[in-house]
PDB file of N, CA and C in Angstrom:
ATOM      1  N   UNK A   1      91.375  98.058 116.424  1.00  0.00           N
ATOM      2  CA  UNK A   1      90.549  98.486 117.535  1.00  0.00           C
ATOM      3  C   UNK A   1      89.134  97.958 117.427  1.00  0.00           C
ATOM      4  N   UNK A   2      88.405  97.349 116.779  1.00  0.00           N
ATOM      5  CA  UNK A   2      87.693  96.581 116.292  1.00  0.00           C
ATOM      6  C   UNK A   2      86.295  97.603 116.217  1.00  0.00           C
ATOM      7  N   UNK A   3      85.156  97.637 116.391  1.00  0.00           N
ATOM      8  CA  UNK A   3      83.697  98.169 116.178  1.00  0.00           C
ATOM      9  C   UNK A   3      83.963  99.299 117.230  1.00  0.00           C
ATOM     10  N   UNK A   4      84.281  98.691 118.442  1.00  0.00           N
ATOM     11  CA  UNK A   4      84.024  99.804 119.841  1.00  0.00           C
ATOM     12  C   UNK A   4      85.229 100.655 120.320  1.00  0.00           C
ATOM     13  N   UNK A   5      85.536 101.751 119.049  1.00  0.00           N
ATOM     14  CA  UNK A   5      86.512 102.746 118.911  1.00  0.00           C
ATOM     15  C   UNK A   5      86.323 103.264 120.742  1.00  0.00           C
ATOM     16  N   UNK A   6      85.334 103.688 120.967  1.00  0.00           N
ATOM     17  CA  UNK A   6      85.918 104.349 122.095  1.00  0.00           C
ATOM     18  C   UNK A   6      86.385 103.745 123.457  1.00  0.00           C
ATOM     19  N   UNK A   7      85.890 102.338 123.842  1.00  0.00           N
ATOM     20  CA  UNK A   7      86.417 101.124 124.572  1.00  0.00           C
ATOM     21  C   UNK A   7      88.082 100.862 124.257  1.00  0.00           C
ATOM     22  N   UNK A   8      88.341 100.779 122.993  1.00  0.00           N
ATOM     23  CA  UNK A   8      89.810 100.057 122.403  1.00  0.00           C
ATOM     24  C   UNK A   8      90.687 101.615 123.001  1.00  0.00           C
ATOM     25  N   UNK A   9      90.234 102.623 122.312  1.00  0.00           N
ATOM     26  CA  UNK A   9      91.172 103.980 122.721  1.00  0.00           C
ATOM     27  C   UNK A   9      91.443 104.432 124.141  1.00  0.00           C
ATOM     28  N   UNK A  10      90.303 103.703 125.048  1.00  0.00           N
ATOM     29  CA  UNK A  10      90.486 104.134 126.535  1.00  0.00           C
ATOM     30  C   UNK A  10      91.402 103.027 126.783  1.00  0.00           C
ATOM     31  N   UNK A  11      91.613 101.946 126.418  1.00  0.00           N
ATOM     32  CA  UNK A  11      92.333 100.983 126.751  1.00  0.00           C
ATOM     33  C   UNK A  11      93.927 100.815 126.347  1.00  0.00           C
ATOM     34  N   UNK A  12      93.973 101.848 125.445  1.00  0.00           N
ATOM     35  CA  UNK A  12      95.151 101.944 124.600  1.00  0.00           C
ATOM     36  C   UNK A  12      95.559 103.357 125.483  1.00  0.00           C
ATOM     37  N   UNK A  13      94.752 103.881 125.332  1.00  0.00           N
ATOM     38  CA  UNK A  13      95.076 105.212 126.450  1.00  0.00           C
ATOM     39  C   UNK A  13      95.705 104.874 127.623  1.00  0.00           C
ATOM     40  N   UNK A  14      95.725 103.739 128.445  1.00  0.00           N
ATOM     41  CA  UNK A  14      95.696 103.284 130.041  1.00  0.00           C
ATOM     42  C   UNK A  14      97.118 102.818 129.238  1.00  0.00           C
ATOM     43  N   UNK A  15      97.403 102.234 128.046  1.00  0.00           N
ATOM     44  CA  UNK A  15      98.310 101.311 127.768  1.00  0.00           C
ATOM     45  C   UNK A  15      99.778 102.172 127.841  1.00  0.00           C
ATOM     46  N   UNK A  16      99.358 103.539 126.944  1.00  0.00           N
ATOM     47  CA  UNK A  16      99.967 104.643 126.676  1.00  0.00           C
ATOM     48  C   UNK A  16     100.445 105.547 128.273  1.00  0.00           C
ATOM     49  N   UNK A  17      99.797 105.358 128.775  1.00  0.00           N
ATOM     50  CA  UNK A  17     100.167 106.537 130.333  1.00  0.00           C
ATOM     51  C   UNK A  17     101.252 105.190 130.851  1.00  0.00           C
ATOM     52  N   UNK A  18     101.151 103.937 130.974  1.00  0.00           N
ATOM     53  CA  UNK A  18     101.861 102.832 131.711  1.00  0.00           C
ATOM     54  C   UNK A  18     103.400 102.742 130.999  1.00  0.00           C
ATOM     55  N   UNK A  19     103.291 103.150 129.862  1.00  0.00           N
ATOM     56  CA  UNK A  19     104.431 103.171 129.563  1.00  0.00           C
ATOM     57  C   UNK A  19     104.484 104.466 128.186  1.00  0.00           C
ATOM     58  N   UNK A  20     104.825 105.205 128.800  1.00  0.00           N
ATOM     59  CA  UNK A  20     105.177 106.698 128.161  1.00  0.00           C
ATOM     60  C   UNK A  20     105.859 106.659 127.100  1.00  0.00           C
ATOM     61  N   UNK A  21     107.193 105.826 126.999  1.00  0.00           N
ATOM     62  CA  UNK A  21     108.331 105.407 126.181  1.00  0.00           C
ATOM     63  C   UNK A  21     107.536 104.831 125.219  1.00  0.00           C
ATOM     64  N   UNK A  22     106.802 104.194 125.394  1.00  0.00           N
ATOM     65  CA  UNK A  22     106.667 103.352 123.968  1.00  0.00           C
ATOM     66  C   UNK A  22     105.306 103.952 122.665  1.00  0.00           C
ATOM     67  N   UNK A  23     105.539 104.170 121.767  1.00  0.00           N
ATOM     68  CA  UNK A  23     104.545 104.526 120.481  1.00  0.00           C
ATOM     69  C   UNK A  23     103.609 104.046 120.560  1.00  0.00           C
ATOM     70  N   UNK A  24     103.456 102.239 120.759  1.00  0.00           N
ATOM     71  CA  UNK A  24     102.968 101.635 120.103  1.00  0.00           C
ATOM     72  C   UNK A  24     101.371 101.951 119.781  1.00  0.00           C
ATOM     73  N   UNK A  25     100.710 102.295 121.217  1.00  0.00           N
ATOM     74  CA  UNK A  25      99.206 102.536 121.243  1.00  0.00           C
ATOM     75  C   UNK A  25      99.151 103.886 120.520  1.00  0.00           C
ATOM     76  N   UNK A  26      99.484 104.608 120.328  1.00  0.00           N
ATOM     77  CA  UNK A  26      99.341 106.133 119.891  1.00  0.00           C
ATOM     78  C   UNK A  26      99.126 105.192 118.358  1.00  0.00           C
ATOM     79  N   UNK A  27     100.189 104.657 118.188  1.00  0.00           N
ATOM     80  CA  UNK A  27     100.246 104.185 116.576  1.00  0.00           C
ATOM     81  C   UNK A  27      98.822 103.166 116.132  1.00  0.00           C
ATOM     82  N   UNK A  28      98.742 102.437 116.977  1.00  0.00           N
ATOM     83  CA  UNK A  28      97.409 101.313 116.318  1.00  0.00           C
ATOM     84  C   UNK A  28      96.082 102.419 116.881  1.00  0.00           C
ATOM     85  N   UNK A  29      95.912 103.163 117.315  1.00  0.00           N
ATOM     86  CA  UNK A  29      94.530 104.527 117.268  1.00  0.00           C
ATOM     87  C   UNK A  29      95.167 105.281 116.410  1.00  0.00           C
ATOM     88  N   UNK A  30      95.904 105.621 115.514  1.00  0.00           N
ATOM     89  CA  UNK A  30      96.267 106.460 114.799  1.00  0.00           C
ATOM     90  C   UNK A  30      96.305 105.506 113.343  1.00  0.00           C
ATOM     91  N   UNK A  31      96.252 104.390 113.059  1.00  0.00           N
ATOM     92  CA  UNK A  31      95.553 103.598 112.142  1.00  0.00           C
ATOM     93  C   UNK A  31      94.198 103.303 112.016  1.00  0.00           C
ATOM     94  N   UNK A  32      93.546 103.294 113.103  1.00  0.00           N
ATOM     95  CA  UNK A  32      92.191 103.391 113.284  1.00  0.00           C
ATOM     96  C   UNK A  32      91.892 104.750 112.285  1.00  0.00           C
ATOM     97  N   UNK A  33      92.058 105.999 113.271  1.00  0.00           N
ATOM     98  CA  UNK A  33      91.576 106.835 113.009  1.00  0.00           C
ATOM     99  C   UNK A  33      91.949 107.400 111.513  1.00  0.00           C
ATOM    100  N   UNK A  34      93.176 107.123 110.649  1.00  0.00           N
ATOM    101  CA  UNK A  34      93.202 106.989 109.855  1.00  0.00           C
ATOM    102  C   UNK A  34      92.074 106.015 108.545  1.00  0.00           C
ATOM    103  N   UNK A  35      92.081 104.931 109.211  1.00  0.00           N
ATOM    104  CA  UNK A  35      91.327 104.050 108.469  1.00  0.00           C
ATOM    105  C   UNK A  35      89.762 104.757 108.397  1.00  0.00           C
ATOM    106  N   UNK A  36      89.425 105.709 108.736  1.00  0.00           N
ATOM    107  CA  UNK A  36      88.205 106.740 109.406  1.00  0.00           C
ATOM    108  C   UNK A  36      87.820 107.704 108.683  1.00  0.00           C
ATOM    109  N   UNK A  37      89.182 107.880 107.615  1.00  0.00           N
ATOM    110  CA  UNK A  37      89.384 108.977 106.996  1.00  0.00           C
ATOM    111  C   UNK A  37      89.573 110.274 108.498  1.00  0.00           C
ATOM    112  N   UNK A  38      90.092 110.051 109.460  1.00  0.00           N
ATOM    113  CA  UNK A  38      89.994 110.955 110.434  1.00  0.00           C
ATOM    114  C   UNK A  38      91.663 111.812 110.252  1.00  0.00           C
ATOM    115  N   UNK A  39      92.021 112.454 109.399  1.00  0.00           N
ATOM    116  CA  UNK A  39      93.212 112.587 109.357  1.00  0.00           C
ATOM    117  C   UNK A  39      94.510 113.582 110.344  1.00  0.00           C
ATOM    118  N   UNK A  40      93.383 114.447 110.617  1.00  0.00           N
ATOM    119  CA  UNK A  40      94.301 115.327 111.773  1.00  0.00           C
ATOM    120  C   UNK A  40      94.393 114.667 112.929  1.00  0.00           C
ATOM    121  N   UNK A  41      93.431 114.023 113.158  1.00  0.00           N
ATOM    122  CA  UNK A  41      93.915 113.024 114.550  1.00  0.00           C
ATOM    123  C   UNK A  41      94.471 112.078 114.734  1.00  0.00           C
ATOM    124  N   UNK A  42      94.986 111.424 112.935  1.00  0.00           N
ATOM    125  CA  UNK A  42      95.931 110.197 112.853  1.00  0.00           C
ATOM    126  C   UNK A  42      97.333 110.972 112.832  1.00  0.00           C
ATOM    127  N   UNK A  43      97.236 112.415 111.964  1.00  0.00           N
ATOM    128  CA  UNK A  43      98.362 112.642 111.934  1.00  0.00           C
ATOM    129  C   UNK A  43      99.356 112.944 113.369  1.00  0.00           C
ATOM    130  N   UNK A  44      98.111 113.592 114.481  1.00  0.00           N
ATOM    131  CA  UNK A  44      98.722 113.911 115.705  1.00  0.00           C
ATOM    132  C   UNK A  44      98.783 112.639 116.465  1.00  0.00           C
ATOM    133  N   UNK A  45      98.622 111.595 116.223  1.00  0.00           N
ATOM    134  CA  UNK A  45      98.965 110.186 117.112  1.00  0.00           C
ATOM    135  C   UNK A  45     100.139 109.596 116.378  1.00  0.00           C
ATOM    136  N   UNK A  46     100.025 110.003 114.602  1.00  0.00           N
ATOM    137  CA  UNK A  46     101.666 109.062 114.279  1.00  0.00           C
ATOM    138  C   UNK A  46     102.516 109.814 114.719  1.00  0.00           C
ATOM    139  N   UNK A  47     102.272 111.239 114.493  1.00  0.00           N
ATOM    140  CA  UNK A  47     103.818 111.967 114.979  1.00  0.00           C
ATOM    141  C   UNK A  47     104.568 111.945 116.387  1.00  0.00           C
ATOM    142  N   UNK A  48     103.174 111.719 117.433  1.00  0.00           N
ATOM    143  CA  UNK A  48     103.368 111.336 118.740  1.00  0.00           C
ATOM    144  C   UNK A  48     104.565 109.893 118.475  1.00  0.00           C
ATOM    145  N   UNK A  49     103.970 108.912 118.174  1.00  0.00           N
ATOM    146  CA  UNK A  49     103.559 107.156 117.854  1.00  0.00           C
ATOM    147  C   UNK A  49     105.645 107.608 117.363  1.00  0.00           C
ATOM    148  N   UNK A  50     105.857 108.131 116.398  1.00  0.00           N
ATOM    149  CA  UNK A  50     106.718 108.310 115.822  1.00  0.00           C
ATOM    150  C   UNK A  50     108.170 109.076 116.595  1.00  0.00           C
ATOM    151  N   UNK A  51     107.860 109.522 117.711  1.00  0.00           N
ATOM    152  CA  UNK A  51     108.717 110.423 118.542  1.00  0.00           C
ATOM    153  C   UNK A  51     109.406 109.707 119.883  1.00  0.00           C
ATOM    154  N   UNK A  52     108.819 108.058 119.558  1.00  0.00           N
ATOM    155  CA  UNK A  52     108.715 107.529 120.805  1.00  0.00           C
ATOM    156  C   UNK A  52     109.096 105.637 120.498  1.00  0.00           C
ATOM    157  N   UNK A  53     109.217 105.214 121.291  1.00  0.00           N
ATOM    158  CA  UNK A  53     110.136 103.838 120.822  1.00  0.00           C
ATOM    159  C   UNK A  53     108.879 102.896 119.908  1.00  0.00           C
ATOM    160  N   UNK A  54     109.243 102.059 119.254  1.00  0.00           N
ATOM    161  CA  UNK A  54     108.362 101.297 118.216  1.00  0.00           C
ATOM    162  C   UNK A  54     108.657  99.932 118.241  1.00  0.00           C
ATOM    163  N   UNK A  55     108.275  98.793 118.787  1.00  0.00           N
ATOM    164  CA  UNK A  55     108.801  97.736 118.691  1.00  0.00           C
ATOM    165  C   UNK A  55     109.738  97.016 117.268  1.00  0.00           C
ATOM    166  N   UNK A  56     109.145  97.194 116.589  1.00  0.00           N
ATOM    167  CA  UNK A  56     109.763  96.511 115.135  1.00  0.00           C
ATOM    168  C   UNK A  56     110.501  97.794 114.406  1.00  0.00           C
ATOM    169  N   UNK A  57     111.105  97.194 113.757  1.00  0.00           N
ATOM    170  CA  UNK A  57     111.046  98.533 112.321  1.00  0.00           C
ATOM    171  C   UNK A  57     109.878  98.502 110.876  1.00  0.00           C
ATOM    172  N   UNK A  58     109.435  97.176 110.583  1.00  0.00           N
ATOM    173  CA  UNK A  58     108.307  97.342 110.102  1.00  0.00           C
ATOM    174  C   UNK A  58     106.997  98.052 110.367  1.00  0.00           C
ATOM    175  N   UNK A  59     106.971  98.441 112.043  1.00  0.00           N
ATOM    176  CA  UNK A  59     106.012  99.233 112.740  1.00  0.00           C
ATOM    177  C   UNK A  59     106.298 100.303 112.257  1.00  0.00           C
ATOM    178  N   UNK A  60     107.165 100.706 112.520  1.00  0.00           N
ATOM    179  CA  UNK A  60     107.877 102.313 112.494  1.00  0.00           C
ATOM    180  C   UNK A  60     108.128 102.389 111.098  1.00  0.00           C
ATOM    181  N   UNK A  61     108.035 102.120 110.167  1.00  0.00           N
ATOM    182  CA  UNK A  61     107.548 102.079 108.641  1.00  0.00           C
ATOM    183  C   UNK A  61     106.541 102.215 108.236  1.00  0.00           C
ATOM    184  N   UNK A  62     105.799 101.349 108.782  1.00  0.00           N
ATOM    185  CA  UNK A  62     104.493 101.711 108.347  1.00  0.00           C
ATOM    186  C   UNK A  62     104.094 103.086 108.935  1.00  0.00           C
ATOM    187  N   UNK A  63     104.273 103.003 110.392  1.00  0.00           N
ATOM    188  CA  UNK A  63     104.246 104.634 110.736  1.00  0.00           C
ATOM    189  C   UNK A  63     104.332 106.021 110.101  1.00  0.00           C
ATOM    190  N   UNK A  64     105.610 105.433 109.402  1.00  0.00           N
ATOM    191  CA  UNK A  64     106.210 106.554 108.995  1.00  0.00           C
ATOM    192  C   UNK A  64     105.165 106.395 107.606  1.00  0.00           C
ATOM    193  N   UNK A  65     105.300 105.769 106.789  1.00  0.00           N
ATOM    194  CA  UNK A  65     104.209 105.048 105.462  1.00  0.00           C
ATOM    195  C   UNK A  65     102.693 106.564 106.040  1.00  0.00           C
ATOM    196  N   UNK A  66     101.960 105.787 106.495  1.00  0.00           N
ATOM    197  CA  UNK A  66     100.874 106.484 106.586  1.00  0.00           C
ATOM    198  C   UNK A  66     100.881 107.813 106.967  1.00  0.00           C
ATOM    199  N   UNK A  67     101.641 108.231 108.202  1.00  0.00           N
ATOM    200  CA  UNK A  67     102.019 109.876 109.084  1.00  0.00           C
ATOM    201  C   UNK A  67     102.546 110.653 106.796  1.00  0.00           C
ATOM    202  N   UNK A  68     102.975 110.000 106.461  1.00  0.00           N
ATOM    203  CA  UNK A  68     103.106 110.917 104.636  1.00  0.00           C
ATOM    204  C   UNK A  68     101.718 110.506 104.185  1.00  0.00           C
ATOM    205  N   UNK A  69     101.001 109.633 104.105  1.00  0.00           N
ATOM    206  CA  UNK A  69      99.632 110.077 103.198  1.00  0.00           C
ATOM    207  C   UNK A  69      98.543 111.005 104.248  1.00  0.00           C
ATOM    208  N   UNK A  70      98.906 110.599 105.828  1.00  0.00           N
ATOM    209  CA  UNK A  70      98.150 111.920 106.263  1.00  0.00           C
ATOM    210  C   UNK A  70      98.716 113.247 106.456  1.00  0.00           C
ATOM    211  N   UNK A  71      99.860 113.546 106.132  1.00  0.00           N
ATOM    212  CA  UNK A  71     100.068 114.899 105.977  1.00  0.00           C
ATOM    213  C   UNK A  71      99.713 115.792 104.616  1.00  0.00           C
ATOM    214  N   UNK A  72     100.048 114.538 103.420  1.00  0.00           N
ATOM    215  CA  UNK A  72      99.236 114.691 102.276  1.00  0.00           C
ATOM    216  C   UNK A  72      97.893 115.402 102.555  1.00  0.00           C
ATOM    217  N   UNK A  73      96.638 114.095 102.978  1.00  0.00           N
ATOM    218  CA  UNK A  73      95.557 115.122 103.397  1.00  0.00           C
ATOM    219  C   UNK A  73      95.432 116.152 103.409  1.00  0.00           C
ATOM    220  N   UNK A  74      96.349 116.544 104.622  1.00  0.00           N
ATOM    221  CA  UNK A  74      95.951 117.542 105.048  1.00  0.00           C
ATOM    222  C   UNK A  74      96.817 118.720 104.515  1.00  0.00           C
ATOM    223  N   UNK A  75      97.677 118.629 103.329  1.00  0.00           N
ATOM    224  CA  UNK A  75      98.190 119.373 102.616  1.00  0.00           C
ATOM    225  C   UNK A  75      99.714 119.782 103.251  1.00  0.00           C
ATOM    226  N   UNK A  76     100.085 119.113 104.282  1.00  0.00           N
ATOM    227  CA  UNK A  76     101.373 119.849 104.924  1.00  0.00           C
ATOM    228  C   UNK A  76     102.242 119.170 104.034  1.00  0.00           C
ATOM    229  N   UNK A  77     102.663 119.584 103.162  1.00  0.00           N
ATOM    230  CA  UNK A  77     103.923 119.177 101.996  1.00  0.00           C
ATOM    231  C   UNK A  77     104.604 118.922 102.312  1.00  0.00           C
ATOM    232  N   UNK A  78     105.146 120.451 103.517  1.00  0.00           N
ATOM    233  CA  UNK A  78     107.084 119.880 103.949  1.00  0.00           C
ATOM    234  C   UNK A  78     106.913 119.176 104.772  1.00  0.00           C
ATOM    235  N   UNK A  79     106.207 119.131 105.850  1.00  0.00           N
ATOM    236  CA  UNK A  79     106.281 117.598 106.809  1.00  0.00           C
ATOM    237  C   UNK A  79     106.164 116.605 106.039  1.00  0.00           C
ATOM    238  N   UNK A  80     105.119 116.221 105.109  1.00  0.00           N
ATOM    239  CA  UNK A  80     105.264 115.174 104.365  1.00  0.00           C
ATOM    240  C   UNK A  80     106.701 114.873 103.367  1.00  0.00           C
ATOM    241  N   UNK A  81     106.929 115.850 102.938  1.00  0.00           N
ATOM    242  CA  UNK A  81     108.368 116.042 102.548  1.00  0.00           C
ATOM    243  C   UNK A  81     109.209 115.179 103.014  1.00  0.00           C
ATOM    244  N   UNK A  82     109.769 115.823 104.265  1.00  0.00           N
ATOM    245  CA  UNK A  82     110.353 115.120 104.930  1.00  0.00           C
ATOM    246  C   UNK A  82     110.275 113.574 105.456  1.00  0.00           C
ATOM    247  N   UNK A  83     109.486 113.461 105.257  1.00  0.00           N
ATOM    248  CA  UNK A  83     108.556 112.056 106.452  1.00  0.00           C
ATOM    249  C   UNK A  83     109.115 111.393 105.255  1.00  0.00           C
ATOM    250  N   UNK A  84     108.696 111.515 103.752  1.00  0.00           N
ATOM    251  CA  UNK A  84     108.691 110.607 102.743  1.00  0.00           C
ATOM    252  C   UNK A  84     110.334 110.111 102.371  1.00  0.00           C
ATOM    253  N   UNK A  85     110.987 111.469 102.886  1.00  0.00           N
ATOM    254  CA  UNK A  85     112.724 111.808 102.529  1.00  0.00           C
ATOM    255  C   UNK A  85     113.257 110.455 103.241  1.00  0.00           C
ATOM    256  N   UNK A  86     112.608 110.417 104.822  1.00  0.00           N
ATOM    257  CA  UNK A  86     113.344 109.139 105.665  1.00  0.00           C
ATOM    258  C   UNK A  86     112.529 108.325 105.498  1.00  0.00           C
ATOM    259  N   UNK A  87     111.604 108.028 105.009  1.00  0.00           N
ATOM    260  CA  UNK A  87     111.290 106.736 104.572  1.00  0.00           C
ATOM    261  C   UNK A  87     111.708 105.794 103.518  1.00  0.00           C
ATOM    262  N   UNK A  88     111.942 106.987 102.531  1.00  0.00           N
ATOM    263  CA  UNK A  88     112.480 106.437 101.195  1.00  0.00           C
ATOM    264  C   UNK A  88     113.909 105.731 101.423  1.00  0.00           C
ATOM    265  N   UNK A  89     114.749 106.685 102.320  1.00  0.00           N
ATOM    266  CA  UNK A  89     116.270 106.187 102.458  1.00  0.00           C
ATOM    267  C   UNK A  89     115.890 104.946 103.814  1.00  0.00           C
ATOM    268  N   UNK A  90     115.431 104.456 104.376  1.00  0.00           N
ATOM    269  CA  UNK A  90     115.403 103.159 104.926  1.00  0.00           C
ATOM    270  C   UNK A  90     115.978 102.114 104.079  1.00  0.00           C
ATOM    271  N   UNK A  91     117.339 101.594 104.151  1.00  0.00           N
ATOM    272  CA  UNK A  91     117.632 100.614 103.874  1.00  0.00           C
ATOM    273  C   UNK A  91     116.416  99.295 104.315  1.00  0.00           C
ATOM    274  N   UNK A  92     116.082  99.533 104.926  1.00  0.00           N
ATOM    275  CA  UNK A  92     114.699  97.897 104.976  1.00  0.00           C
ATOM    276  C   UNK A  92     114.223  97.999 104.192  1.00  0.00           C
ATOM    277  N   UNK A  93     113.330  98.945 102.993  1.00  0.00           N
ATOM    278  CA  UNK A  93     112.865  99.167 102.669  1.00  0.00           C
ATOM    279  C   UNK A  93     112.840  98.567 101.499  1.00  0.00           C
ATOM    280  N   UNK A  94     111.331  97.363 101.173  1.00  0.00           N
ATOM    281  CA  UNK A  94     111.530  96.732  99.868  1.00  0.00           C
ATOM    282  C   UNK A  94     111.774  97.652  98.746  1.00  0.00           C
ATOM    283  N   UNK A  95     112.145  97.059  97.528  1.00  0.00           N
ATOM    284  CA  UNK A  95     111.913  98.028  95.955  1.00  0.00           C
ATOM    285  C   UNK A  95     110.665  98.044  95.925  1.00  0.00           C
ATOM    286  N   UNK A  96     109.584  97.057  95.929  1.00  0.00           N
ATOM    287  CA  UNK A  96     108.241  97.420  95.619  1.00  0.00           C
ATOM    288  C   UNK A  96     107.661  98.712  96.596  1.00  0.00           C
ATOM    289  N   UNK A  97     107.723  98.635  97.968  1.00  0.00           N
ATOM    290  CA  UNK A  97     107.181  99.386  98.705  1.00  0.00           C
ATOM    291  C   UNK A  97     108.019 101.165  98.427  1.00  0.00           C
ATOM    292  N   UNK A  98     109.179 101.004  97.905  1.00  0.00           N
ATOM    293  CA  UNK A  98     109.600 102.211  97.627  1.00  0.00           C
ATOM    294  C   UNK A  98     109.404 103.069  95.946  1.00  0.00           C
ATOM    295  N   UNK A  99     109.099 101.856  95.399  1.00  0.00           N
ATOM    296  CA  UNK A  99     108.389 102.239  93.695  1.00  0.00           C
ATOM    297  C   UNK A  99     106.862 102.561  94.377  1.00  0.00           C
ATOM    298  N   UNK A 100     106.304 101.979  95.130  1.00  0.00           N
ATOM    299  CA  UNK A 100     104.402 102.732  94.927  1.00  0.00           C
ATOM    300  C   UNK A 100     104.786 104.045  96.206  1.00  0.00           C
ATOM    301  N   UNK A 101     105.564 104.503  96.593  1.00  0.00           N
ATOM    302  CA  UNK A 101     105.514 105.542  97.409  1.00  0.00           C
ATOM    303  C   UNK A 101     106.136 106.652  96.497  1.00  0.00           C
ATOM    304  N   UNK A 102     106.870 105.985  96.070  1.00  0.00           N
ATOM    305  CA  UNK A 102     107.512 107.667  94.549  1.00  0.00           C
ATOM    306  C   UNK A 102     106.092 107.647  93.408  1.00  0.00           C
ATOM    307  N   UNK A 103     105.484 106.542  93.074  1.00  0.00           N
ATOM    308  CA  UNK A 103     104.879 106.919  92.548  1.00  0.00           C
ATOM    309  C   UNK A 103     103.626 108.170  93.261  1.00  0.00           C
ATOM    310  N   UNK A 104     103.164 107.280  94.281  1.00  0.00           N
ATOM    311  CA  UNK A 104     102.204 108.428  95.783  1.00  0.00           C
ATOM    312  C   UNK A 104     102.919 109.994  95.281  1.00  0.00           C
ATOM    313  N   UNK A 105     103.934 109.648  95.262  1.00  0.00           N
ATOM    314  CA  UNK A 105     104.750 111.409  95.722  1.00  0.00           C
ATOM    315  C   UNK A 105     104.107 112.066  94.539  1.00  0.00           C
ATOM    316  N   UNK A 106     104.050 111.551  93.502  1.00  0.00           N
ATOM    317  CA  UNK A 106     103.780 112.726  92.476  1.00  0.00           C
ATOM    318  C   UNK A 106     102.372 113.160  92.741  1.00  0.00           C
ATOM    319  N   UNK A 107     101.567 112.208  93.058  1.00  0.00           N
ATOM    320  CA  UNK A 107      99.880 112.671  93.446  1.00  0.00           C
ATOM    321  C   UNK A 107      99.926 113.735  94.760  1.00  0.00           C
ATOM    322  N   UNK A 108     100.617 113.775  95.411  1.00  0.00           N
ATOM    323  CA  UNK A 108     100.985 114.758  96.726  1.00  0.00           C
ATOM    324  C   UNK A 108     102.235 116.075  96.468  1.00  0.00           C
ATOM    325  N   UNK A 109     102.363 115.883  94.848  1.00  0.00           N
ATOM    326  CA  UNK A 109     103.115 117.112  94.839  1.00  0.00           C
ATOM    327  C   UNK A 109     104.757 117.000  95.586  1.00  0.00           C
ATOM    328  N   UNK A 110     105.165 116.201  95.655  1.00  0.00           N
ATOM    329  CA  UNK A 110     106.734 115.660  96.661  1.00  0.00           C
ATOM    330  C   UNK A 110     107.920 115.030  95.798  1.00  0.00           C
ATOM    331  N   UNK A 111     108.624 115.474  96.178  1.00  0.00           N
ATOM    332  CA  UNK A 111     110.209 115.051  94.977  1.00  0.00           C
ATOM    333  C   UNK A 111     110.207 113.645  95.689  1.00  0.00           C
ATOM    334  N   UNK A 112     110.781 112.909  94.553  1.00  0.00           N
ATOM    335  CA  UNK A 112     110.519 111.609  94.921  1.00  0.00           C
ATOM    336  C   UNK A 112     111.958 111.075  95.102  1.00  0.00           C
ATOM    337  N   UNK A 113     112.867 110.937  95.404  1.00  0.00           N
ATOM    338  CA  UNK A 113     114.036 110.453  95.356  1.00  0.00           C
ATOM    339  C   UNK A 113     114.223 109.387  94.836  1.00  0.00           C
ATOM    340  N   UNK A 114     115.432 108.870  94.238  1.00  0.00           N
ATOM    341  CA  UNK A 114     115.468 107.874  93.425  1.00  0.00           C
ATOM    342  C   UNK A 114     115.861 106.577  94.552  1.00  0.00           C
TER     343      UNK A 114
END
């Protein structure tokens, strides 16, 4: 979203009402606002971002990736719980990217699945 957060979000906003179905804008303002340390408002745009179609599956990974370190934040365990449960079982899912997320789990208190 580059310097002018509130320009990029009205624009992503217009992007978001045009097509209801799709995540995508909820998801790139919900990386922003993440990147912000803004976490309750990333978490309520991935879970939106997440409920709703995603172009790639690397999108919707990463989605899912960050929506677990901001529930962390904000201490919601079992949502993060969960979030981390279907992320981990993604067959796409490299070995590296699934070794530094079990490791994450123990700093967030979360069973890590093998």
């Amino acid at each position: 979203l580059g310097n002018d957060l509130p320009q990029a979000a009205a624009a992503l906003g217009e992007w978001a009402a045009k097509e209801p179905e799709l995540g995508l804008a909820d998801y790139l303002v919900a990386k922003n606002l993440y990147n912000r340390a803004r976490w309750r408002d990333a978490y309520v745009r991935l879970e939106r971002a997440l409920r709703r179609s995603l172009p790639l599956e690397s999108v919707r990974r990463e989605a899912l990736r960050t929506f677990v370190f901001a529930a962390c934040a904000l201490d919601e365990r079992n949502v993060a719980q969960g979030a981390l449960d279907n992320y981990l079982t993604d067959p796409g899912l490299s070995s590296a990217r699934k070794s530094g997320m079990q490791r994450f789990a123990k700093s967030c208190r979360l069973s890590a699945m093998p």
